[in-house]
C-alpha atoms as a PDB file:
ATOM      1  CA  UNK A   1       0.000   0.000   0.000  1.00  0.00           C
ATOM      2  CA  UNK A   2       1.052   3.631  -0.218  1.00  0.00           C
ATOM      3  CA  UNK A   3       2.397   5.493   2.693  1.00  0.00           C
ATOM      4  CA  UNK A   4       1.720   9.011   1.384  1.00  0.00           C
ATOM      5  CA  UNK A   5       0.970  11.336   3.532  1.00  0.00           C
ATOM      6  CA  UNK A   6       2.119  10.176   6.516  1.00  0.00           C
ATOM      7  CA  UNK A   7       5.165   8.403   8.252  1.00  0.00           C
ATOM      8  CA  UNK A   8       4.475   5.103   8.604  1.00  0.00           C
ATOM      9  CA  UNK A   9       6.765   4.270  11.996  1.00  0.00           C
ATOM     10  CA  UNK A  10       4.781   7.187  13.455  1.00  0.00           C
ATOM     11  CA  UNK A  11       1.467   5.789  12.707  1.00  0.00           C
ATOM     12  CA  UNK A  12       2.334   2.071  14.640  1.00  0.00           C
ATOM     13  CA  UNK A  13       3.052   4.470  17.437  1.00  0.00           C
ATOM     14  CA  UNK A  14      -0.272   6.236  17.632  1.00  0.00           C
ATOM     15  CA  UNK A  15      -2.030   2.977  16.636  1.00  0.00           C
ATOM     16  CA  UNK A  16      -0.045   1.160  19.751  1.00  0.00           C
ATOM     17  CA  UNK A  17      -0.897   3.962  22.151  1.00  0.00           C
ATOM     18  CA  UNK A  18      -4.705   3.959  20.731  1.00  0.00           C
ATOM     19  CA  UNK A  19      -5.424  -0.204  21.418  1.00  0.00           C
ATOM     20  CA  UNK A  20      -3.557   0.287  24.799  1.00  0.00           C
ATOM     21  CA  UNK A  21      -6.066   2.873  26.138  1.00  0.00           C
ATOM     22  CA  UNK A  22      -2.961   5.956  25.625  1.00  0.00           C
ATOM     23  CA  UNK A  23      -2.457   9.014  24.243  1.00  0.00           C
ATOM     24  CA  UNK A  24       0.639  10.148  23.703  1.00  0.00           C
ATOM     25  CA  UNK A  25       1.583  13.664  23.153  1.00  0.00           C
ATOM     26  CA  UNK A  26       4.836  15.647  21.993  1.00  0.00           C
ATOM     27  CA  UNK A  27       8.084  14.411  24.199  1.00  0.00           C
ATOM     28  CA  UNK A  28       6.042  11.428  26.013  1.00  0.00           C
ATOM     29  CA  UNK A  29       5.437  10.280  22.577  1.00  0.00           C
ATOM     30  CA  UNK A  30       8.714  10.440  21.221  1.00  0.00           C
ATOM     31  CA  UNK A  31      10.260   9.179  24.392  1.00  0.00           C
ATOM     32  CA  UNK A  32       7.962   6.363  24.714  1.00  0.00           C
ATOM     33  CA  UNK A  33      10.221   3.540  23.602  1.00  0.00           C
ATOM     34  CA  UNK A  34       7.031   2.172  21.377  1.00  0.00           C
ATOM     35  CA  UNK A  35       9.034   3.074  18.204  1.00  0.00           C
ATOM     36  CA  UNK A  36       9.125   0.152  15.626  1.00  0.00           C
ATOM     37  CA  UNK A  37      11.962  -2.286  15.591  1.00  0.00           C
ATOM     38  CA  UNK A  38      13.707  -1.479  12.529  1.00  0.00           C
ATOM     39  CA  UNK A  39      15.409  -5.093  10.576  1.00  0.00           C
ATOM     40  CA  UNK A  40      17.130  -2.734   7.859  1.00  0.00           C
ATOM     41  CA  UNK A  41      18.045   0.336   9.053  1.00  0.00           C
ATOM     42  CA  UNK A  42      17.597   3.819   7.046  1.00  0.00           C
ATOM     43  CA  UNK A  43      20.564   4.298   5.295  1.00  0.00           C
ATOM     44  CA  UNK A  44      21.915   7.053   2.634  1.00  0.00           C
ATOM     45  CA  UNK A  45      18.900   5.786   0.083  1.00  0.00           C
ATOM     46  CA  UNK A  46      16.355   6.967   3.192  1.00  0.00           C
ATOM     47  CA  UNK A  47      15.223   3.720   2.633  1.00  0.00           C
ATOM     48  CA  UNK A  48      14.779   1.519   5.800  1.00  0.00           C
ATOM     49  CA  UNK A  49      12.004  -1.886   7.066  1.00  0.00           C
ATOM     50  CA  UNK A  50      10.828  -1.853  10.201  1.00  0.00           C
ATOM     51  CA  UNK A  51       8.691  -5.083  11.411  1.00  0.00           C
ATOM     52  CA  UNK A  52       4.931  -4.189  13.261  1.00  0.00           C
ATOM     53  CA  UNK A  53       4.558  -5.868  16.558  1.00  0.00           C
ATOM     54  CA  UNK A  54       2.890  -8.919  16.852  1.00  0.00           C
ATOM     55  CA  UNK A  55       0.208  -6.731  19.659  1.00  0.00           C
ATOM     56  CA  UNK A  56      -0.449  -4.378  16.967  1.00  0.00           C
ATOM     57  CA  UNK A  57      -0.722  -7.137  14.251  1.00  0.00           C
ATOM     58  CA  UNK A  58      -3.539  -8.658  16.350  1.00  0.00           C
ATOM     59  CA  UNK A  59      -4.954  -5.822  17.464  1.00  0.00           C
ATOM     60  CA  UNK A  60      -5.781  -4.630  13.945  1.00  0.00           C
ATOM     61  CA  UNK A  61      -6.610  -8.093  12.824  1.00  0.00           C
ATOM     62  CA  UNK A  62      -9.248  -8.747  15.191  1.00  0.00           C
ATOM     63  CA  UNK A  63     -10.960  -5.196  15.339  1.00  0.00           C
ATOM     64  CA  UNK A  64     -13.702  -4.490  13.802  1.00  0.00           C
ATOM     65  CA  UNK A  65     -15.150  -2.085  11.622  1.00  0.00           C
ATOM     66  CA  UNK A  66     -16.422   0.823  14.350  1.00  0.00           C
ATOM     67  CA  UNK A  67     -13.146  -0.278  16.165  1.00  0.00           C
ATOM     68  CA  UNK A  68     -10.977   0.593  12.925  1.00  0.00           C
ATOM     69  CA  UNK A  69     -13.417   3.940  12.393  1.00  0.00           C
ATOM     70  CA  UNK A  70     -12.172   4.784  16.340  1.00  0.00           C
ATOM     71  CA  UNK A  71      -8.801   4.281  15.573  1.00  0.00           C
ATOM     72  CA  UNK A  72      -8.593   6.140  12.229  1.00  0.00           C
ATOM     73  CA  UNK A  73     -10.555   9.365  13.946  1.00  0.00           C
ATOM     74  CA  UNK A  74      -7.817   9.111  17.341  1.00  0.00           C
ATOM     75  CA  UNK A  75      -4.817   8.838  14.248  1.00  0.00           C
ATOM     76  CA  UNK A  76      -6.384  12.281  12.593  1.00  0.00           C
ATOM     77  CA  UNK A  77      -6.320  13.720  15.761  1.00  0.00           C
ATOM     78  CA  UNK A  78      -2.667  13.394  16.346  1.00  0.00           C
ATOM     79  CA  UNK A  79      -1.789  14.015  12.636  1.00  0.00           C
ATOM     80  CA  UNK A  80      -3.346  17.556  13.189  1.00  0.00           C
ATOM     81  CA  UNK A  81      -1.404  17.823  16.626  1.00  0.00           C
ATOM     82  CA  UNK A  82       1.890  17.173  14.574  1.00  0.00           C
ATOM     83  CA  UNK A  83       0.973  19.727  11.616  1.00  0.00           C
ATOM     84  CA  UNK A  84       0.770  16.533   9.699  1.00  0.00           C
ATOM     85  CA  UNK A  85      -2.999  16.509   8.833  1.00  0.00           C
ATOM     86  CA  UNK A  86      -2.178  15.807   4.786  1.00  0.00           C
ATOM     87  CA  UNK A  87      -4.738  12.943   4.523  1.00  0.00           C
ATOM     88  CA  UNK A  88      -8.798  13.447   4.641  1.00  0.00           C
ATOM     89  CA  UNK A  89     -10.692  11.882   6.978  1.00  0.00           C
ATOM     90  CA  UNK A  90     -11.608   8.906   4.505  1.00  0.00           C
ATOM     91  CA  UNK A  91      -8.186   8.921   3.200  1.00  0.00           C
ATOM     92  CA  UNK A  92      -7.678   7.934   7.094  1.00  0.00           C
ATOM     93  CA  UNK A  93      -9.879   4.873   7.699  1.00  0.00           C
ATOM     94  CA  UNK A  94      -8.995   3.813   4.169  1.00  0.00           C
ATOM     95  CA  UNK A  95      -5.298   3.193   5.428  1.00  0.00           C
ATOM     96  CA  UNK A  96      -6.307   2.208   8.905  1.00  0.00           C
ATOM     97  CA  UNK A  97      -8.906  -0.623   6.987  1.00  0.00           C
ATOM     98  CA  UNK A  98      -6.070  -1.476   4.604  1.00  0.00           C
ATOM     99  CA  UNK A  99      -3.267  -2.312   6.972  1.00  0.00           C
ATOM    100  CA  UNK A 100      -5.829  -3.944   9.562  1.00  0.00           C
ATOM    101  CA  UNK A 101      -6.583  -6.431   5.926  1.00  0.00           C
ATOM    102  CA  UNK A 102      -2.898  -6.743   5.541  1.00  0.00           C
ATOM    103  CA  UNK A 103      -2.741  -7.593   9.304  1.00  0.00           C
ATOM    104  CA  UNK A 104      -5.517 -10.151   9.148  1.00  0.00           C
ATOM    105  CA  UNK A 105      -3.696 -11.713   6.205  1.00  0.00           C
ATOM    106  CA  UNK A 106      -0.368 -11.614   7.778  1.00  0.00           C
ATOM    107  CA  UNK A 107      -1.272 -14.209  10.436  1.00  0.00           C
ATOM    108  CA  UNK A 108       2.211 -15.576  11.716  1.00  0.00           C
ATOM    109  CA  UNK A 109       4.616 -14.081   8.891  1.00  0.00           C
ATOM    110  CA  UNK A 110       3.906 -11.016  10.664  1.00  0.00           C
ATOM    111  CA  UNK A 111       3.793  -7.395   9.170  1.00  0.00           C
ATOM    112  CA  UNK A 112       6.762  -5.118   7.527  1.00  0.00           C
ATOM    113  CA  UNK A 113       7.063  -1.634   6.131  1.00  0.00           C
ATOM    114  CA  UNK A 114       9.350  -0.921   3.870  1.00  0.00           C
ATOM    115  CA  UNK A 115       9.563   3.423   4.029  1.00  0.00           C
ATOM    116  CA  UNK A 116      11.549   6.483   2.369  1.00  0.00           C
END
């Protein structure tokens, strides 16, 4: 899928701190240790793959649609707190439904994003 519009590692932090019951907000969030586990690290491309937990692979998998719509609304909400509000509201849920399908597919192999 297409990660414009957003940072990708950023959203599996909001998304973790949404299914645990958390918000997390400027410094807390950055210095909340919830950042993805990178397997390839950025390097001079700007290309680097981080792995989703297995929490947040579940999580997504097994909510459902109002769950998702939750989740996608809380995500907008920190994207305009970060001046980083470039996606509508639909373009929102879309992503949030799309990865939750990857997730659900995923099963064991588990989930990866490849960003730049």
């Amino acid at each position: 899928m297409n990660c414009t519009g957003f940072d990708p590692d950023d959203a599996v932090v909001d998304w973790t701190a949404f299914f645990a019951g958390r918000v997390l907000r400027g410094a807390e969030r950055r210095d909340s240790g919830k950042w993805p586990h990178y397997v390839a690290e950025f390097l001079n491309d700007g290309v680097g793959v981080f792995v989703v937990s297995a929490e947040l692979v579940t999580a997504l998998a097994a909510a459902g649609p109002d769950e998702l719509h939750r989740l996608a609304s809380y995500w907008g909400e920190r994207l305009i707190e970060q001046n980083e509000h470039e996606l509508t509201a639909a373009e929102q849920r879309a992503v949030v439904e799309d990865v939750a399908r990857l997730a659900r597919s995923a099963g064991d192999l588990g989930l990866y994003c490849r960003q730049w």
